[in-house]
PDB file of N, CA and C in Angstrom:
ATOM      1  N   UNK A   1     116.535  87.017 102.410  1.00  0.00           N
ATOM      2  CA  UNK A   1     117.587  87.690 101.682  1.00  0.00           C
ATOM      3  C   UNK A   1     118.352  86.650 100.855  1.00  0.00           C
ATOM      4  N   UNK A   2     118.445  86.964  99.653  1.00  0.00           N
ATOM      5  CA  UNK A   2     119.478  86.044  98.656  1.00  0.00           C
ATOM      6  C   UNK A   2     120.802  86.402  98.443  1.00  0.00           C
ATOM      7  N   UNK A   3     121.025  87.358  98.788  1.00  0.00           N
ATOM      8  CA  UNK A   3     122.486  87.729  98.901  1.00  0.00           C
ATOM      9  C   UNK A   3     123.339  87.011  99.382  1.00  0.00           C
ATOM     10  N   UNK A   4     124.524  86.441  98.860  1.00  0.00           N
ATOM     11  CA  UNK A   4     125.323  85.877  99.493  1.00  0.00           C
ATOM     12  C   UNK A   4     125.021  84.291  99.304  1.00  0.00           C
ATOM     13  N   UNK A   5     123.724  83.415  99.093  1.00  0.00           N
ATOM     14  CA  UNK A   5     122.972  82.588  99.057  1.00  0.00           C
ATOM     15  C   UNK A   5     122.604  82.098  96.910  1.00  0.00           C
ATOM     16  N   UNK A   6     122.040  82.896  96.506  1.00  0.00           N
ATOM     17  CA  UNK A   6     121.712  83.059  94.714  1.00  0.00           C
ATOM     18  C   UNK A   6     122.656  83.889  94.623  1.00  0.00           C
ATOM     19  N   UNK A   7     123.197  84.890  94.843  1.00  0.00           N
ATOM     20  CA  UNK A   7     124.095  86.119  94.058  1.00  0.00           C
ATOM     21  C   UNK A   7     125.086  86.703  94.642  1.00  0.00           C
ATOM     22  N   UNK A   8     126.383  87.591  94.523  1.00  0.00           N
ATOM     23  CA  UNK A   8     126.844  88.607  95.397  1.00  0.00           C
ATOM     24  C   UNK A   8     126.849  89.616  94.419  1.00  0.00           C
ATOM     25  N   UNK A   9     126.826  90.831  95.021  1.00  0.00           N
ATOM     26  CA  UNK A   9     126.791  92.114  94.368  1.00  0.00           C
ATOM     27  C   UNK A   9     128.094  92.373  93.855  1.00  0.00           C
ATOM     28  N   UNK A  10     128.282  92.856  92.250  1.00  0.00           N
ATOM     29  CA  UNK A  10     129.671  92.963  92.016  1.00  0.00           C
ATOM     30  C   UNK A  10     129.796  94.773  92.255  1.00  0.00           C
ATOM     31  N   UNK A  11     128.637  95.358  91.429  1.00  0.00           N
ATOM     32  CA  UNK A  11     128.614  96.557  91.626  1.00  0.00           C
ATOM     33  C   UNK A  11     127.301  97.708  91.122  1.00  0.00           C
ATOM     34  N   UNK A  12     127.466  98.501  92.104  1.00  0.00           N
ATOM     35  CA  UNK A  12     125.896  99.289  92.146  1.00  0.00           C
ATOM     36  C   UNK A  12     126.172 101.046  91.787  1.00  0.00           C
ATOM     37  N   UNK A  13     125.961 101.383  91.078  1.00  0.00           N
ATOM     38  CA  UNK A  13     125.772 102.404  90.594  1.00  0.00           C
ATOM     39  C   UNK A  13     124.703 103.630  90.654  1.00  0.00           C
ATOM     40  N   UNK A  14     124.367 104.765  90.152  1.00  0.00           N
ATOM     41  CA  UNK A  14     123.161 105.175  90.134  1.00  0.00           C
ATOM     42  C   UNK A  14     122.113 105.168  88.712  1.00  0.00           C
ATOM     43  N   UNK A  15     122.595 103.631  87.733  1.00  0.00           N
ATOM     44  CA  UNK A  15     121.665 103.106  87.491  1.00  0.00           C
ATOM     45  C   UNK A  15     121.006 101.741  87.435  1.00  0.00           C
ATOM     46  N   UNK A  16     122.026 101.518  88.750  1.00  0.00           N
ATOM     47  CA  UNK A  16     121.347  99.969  88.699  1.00  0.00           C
ATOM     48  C   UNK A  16     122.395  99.029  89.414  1.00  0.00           C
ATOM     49  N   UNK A  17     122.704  97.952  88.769  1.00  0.00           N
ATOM     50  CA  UNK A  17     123.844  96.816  89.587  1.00  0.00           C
ATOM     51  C   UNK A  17     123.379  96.153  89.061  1.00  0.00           C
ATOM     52  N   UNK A  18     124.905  95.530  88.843  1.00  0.00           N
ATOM     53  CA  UNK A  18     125.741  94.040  88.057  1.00  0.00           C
ATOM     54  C   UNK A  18     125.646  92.980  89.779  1.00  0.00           C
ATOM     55  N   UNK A  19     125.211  91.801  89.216  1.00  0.00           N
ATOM     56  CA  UNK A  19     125.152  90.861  90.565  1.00  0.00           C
ATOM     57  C   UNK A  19     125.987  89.724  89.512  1.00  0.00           C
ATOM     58  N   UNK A  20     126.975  89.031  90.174  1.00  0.00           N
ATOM     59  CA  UNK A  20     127.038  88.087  89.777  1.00  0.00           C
ATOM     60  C   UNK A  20     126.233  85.951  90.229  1.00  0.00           C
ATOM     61  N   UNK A  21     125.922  85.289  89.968  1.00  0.00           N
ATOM     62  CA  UNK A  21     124.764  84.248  90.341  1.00  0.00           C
ATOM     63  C   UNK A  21     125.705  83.013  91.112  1.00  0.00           C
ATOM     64  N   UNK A  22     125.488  82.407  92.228  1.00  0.00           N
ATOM     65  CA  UNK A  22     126.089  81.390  92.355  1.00  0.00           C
ATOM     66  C   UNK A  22     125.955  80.158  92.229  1.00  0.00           C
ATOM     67  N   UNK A  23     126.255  79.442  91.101  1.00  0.00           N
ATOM     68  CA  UNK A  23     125.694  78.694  90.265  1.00  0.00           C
ATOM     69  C   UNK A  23     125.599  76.966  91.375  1.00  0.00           C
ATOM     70  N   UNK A  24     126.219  76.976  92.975  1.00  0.00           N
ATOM     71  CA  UNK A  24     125.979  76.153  93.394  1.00  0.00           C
ATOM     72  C   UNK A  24     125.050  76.330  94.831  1.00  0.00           C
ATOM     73  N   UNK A  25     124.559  77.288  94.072  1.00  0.00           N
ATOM     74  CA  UNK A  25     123.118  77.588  95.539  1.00  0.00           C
ATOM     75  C   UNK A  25     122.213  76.844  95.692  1.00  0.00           C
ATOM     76  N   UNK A  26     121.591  76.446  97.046  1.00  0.00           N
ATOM     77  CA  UNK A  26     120.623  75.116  96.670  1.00  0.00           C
ATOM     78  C   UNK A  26     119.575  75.028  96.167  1.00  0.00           C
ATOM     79  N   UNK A  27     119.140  77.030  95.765  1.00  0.00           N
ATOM     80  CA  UNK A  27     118.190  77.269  95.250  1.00  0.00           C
ATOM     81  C   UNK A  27     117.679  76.297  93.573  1.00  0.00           C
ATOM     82  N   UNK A  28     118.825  75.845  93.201  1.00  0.00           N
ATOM     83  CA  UNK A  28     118.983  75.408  91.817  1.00  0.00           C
ATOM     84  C   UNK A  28     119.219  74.074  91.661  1.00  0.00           C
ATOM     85  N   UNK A  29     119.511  73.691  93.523  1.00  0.00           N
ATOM     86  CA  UNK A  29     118.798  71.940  93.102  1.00  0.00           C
ATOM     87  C   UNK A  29     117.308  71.353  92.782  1.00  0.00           C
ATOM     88  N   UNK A  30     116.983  72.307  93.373  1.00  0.00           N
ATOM     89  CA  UNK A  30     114.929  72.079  92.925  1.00  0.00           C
ATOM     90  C   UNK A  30     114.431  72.723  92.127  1.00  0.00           C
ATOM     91  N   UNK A  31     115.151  73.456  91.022  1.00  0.00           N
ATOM     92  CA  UNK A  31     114.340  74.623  90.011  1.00  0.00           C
ATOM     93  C   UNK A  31     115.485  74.222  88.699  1.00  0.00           C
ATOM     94  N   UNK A  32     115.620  73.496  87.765  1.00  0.00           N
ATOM     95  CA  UNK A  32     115.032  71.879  87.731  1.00  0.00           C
ATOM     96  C   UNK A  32     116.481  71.335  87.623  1.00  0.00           C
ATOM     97  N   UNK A  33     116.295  69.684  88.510  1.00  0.00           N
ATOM     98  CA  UNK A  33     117.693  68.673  88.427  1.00  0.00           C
ATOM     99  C   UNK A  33     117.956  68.687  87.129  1.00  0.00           C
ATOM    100  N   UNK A  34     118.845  68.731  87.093  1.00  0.00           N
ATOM    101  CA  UNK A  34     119.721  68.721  85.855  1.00  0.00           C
ATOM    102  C   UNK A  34     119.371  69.648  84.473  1.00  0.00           C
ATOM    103  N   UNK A  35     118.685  70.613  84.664  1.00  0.00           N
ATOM    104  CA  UNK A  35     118.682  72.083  84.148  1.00  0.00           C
ATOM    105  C   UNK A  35     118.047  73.301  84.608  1.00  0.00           C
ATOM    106  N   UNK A  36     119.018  73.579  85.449  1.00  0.00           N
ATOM    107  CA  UNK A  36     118.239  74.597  86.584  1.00  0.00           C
ATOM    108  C   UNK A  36     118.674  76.053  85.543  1.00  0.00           C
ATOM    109  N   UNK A  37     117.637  76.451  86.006  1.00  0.00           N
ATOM    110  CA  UNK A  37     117.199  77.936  85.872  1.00  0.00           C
ATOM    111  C   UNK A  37     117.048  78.587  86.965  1.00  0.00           C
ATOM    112  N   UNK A  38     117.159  79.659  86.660  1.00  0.00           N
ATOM    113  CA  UNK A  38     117.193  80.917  88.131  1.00  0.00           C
ATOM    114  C   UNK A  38     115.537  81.391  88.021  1.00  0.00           C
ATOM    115  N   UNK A  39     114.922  81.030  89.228  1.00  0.00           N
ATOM    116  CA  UNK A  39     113.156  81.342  89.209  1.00  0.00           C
ATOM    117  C   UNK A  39     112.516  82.662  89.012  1.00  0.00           C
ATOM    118  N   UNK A  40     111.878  82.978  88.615  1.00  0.00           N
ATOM    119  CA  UNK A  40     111.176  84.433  88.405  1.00  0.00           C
ATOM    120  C   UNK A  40     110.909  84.937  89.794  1.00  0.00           C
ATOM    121  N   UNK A  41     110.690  84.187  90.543  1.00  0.00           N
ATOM    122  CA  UNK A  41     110.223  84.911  91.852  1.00  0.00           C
ATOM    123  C   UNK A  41     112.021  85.492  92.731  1.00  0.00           C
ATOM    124  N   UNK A  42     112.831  84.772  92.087  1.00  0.00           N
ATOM    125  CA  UNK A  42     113.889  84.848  93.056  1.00  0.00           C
ATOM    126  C   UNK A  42     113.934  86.062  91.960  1.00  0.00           C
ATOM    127  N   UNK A  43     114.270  86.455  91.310  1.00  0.00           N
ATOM    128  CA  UNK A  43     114.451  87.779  90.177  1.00  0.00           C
ATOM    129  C   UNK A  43     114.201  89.388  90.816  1.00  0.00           C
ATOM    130  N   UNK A  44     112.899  88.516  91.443  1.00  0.00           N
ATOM    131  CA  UNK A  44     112.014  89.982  91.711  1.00  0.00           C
ATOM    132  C   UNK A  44     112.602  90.256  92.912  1.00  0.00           C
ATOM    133  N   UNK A  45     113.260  89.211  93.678  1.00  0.00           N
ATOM    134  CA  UNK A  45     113.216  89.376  94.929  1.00  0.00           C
ATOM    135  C   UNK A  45     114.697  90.128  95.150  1.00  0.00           C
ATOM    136  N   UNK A  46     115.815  89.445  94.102  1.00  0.00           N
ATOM    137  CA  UNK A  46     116.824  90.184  94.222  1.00  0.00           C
ATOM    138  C   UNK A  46     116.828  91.539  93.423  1.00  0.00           C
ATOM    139  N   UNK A  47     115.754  92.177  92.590  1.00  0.00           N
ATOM    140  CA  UNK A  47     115.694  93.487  92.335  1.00  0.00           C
ATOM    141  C   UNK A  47     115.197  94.428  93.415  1.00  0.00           C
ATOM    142  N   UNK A  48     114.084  93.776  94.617  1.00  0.00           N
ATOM    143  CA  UNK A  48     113.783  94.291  95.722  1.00  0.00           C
ATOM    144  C   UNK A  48     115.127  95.100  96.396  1.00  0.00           C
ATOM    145  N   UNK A  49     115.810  93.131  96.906  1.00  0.00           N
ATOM    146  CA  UNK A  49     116.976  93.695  97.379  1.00  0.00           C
ATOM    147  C   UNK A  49     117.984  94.623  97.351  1.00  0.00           C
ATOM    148  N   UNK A  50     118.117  94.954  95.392  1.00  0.00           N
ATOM    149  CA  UNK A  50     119.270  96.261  95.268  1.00  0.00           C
ATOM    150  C   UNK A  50     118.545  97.254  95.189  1.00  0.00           C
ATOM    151  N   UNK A  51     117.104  97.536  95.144  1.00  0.00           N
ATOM    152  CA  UNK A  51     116.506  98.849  95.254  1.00  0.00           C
ATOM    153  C   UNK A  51     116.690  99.384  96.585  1.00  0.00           C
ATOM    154  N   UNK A  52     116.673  98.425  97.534  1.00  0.00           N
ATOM    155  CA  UNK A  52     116.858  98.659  99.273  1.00  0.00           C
ATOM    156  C   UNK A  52     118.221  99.098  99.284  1.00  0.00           C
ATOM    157  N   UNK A  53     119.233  97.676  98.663  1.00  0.00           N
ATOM    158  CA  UNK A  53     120.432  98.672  98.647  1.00  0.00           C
ATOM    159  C   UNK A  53     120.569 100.107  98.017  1.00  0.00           C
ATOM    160  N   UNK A  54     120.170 100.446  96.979  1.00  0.00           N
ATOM    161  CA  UNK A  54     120.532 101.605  96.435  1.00  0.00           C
ATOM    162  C   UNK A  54     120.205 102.874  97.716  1.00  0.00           C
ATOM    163  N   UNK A  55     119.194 102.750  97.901  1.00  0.00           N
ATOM    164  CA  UNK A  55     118.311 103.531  99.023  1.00  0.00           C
ATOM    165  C   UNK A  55     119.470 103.915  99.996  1.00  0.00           C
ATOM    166  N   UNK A  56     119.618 102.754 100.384  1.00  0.00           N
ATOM    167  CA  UNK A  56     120.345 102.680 101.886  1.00  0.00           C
ATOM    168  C   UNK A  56     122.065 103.712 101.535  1.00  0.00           C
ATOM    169  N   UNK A  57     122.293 103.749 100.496  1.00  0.00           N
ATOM    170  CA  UNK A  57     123.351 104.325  99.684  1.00  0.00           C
ATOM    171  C   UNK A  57     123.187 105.475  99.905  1.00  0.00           C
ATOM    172  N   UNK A  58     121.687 106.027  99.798  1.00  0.00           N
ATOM    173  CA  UNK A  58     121.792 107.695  99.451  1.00  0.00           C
ATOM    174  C   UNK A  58     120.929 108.366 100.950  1.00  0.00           C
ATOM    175  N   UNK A  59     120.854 106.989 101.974  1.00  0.00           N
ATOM    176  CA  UNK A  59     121.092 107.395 103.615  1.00  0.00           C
ATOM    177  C   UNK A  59     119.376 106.988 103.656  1.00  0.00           C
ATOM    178  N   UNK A  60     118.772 106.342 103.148  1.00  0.00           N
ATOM    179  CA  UNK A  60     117.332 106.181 103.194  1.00  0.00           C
ATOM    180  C   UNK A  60     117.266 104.669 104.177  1.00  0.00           C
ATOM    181  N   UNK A  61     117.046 104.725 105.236  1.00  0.00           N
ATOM    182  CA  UNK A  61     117.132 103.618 106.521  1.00  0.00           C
ATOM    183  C   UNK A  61     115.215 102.376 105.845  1.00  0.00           C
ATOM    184  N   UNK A  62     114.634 102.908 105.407  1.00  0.00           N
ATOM    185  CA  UNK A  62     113.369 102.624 105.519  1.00  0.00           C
ATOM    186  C   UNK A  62     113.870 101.064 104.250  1.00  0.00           C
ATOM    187  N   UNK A  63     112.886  99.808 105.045  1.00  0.00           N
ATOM    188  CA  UNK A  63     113.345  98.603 104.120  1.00  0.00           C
ATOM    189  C   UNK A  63     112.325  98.399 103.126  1.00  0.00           C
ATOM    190  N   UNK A  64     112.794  97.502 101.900  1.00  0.00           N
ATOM    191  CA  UNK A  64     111.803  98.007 100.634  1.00  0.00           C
ATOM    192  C   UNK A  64     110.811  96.754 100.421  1.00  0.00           C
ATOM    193  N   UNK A  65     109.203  96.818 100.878  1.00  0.00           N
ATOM    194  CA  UNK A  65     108.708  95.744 100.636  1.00  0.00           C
ATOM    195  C   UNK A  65     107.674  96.228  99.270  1.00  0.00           C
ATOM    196  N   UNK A  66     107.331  94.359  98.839  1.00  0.00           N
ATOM    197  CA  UNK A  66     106.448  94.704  97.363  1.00  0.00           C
ATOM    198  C   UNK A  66     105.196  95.170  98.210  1.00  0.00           C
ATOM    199  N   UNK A  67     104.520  96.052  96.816  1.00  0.00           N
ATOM    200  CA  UNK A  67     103.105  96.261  97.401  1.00  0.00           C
ATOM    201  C   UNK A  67     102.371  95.679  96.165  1.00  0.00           C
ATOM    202  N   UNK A  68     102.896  95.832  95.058  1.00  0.00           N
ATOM    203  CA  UNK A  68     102.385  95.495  93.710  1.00  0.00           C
ATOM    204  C   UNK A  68     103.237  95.094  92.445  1.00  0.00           C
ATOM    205  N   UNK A  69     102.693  94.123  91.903  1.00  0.00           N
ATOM    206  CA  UNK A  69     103.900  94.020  90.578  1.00  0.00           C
ATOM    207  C   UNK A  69     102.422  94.405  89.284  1.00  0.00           C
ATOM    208  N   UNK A  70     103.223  94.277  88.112  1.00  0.00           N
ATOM    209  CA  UNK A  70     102.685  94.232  87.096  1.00  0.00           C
ATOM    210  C   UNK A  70     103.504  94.404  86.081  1.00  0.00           C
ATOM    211  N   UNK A  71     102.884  94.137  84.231  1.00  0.00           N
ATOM    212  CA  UNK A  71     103.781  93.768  83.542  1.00  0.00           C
ATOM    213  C   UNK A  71     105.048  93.097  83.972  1.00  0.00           C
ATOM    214  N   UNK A  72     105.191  92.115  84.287  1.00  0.00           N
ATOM    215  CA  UNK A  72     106.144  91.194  84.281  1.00  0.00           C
ATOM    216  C   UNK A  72     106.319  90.170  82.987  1.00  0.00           C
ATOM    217  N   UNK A  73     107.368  90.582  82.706  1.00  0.00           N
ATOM    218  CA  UNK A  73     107.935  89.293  81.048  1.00  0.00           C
ATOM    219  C   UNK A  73     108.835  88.446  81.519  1.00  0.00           C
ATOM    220  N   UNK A  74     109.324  87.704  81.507  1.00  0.00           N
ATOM    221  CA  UNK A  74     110.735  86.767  81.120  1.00  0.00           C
ATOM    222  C   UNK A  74     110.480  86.324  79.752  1.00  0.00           C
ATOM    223  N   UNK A  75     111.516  86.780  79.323  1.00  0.00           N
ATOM    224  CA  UNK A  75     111.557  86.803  77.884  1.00  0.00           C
ATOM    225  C   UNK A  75     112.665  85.747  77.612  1.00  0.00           C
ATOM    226  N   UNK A  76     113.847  85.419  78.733  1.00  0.00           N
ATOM    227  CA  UNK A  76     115.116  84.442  78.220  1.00  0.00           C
ATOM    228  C   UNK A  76     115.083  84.082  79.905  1.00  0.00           C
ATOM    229  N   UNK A  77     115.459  82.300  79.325  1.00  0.00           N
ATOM    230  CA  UNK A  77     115.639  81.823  80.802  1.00  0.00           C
ATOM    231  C   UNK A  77     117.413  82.453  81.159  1.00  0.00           C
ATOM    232  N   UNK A  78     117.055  82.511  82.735  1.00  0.00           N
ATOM    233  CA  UNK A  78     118.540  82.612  83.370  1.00  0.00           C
ATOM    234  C   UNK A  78     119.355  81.154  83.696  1.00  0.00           C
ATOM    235  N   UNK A  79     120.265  80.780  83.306  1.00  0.00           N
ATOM    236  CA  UNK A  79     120.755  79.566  83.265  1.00  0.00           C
ATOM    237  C   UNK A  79     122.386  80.080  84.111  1.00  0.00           C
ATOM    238  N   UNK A  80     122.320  79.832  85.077  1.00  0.00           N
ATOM    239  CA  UNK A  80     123.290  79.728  86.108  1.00  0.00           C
ATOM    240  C   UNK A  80     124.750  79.061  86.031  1.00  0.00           C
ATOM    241  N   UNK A  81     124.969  79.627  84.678  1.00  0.00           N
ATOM    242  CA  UNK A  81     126.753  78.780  84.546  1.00  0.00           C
ATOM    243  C   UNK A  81     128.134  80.063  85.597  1.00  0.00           C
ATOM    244  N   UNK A  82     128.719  79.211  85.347  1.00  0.00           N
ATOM    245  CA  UNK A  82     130.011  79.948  86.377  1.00  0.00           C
ATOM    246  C   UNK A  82     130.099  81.386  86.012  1.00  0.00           C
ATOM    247  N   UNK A  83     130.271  82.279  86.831  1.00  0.00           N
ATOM    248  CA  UNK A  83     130.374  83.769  86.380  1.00  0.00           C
ATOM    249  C   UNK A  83     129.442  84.316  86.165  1.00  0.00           C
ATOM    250  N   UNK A  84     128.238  83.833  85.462  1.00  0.00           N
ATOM    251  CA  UNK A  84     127.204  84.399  85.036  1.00  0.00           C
ATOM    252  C   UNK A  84     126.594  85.993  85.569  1.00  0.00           C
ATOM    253  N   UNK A  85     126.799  86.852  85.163  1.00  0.00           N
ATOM    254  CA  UNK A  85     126.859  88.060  86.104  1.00  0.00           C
ATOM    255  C   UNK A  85     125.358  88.664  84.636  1.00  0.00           C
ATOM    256  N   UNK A  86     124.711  89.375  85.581  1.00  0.00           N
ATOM    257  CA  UNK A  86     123.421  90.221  85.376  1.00  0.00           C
ATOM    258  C   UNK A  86     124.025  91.388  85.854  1.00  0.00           C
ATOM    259  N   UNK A  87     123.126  92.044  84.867  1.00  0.00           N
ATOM    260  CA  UNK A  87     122.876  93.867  85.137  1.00  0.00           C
ATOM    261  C   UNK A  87     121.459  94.193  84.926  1.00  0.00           C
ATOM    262  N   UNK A  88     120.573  94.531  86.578  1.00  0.00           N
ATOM    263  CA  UNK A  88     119.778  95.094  87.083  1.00  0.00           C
ATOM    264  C   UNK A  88     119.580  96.573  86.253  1.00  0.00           C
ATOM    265  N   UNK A  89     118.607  97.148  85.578  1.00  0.00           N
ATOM    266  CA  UNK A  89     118.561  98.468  85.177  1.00  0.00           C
ATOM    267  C   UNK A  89     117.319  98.806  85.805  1.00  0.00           C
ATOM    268  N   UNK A  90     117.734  99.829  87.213  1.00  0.00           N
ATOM    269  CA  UNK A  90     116.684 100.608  88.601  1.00  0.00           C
ATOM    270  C   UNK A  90     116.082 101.860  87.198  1.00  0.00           C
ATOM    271  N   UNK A  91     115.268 102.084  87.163  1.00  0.00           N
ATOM    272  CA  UNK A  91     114.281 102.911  86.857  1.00  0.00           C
ATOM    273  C   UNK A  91     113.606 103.517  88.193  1.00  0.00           C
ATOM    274  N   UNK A  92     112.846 104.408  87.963  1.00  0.00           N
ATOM    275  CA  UNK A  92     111.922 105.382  88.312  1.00  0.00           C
ATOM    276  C   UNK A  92     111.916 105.904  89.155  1.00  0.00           C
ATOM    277  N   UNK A  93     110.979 106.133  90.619  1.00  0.00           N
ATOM    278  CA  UNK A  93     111.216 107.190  91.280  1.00  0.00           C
ATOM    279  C   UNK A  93     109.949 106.892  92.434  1.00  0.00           C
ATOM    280  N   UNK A  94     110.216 107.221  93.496  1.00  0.00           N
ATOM    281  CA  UNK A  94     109.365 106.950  94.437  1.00  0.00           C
ATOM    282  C   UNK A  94     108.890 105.586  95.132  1.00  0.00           C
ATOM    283  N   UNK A  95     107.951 105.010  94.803  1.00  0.00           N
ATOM    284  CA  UNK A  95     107.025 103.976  95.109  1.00  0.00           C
ATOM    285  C   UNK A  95     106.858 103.003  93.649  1.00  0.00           C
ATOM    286  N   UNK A  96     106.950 104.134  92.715  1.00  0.00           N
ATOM    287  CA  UNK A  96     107.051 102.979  91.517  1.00  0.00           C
ATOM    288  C   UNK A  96     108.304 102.898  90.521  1.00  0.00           C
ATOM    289  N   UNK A  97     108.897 101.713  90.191  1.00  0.00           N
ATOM    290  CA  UNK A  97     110.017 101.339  90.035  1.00  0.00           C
ATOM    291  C   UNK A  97     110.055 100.142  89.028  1.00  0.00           C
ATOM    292  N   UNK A  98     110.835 100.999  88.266  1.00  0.00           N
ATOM    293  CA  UNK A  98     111.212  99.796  86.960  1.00  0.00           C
ATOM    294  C   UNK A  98     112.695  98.872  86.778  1.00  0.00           C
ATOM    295  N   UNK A  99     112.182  97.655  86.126  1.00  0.00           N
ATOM    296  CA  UNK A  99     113.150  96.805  86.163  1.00  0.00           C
ATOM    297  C   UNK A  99     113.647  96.058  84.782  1.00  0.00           C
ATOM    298  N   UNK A 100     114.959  96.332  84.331  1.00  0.00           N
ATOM    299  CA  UNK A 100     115.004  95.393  83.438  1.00  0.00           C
ATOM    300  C   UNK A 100     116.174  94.506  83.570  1.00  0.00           C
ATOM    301  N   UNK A 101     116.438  93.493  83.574  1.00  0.00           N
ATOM    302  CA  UNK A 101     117.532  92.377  83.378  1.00  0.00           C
ATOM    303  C   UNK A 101     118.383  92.033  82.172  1.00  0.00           C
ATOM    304  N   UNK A 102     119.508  92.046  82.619  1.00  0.00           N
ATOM    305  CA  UNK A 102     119.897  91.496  81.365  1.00  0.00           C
ATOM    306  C   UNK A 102     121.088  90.929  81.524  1.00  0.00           C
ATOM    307  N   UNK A 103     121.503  89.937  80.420  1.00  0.00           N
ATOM    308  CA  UNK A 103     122.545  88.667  80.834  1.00  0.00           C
ATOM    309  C   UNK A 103     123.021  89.352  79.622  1.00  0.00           C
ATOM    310  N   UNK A 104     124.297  89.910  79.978  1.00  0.00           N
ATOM    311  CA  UNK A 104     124.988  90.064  78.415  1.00  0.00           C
ATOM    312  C   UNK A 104     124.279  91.623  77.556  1.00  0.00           C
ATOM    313  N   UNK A 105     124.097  90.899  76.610  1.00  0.00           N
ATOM    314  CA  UNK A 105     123.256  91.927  75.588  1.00  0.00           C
ATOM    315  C   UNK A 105     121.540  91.642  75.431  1.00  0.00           C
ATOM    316  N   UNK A 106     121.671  90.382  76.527  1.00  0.00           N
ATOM    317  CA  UNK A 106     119.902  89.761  76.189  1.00  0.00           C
ATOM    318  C   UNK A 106     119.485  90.613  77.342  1.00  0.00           C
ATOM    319  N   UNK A 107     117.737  90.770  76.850  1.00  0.00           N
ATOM    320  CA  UNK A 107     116.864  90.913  77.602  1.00  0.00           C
ATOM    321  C   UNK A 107     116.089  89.937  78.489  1.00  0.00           C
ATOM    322  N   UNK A 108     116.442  89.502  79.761  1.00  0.00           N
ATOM    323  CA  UNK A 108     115.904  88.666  80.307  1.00  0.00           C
ATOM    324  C   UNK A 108     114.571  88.596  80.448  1.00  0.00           C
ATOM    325  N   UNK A 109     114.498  90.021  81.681  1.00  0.00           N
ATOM    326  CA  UNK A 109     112.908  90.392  81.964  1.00  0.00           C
ATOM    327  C   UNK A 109     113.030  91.667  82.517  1.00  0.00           C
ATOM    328  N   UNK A 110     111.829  92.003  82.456  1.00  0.00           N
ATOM    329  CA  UNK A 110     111.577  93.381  82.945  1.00  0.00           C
ATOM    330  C   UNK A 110     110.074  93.029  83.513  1.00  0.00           C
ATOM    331  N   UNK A 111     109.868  94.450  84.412  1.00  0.00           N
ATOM    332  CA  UNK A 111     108.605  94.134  85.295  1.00  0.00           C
ATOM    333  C   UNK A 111     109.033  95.824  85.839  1.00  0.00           C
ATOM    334  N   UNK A 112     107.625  96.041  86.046  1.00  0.00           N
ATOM    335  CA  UNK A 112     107.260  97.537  87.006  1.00  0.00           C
ATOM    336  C   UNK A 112     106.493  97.008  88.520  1.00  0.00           C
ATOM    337  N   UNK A 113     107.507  97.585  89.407  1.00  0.00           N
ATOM    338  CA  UNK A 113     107.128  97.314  90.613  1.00  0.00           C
ATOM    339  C   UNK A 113     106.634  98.126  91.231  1.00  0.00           C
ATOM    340  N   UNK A 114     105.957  98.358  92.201  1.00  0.00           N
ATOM    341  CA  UNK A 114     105.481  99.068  93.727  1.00  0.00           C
ATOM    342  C   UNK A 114     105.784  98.661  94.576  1.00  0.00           C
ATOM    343  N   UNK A 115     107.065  99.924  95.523  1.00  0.00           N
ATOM    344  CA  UNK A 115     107.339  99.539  96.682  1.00  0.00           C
ATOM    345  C   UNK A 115     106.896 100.300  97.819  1.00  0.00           C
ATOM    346  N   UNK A 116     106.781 100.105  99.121  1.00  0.00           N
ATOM    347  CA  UNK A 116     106.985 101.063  99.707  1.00  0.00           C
ATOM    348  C   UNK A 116     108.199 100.826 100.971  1.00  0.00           C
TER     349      UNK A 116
END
């Protein structure tokens, strides 16, 4: 879990959630010294996480693991300055589930997941 660790949740909605990044996590001493970026894998992992949260919101107990990714872009690196807050946009429905990121007005990345 990265919560609390890369991010805290500022706020979750029913289309998605704003996380803000914590720019002194140790995740970002090794992803790179002296210009860290926030990793693609940690991305996916905290969109996992608020899809579970959302779930758990509307009384759904069951926890959300990947079964499949595809189309995945990063289109803009995430660069971890103070405040830096993202908005998660949850798509779809069931087992398959869309994702897009965005810092601001940029498009970070997007990716279609499979959970179950």
């Amino acid at each position: 879990m990265l919560q609390g660790i890369l991010y805290e949740t500022i706020a979750v909605d029913a289309a998605g959630a704003t996380v803000r990044l914590l720019p002194e996590s140790p995740v970002y001493q090794g992803h790179f010294p002296g210009y860290p970026i926030t990793p693609g894998v940690c991305l996916v992992e905290i969109a996992l996480e608020l899809i579970a949260e959302m779930a758990d919101q509307v009384g759904h107990d069951d926890s959300v693991q990947l079964v499949g990714a595809k189309n995945i872009k990063f289109t803009s690196p995430i660069i971890p300055a103070e405040g830096t807050e993202l908005r998660f946009n949850l798509g779809g429905e069931g087992s398959e589930r869309t994702v897009e990121i965005l810092s601001g007005d940029t498009l970070c990345a997007k990716m279609s997941l499979t959970v179950a």
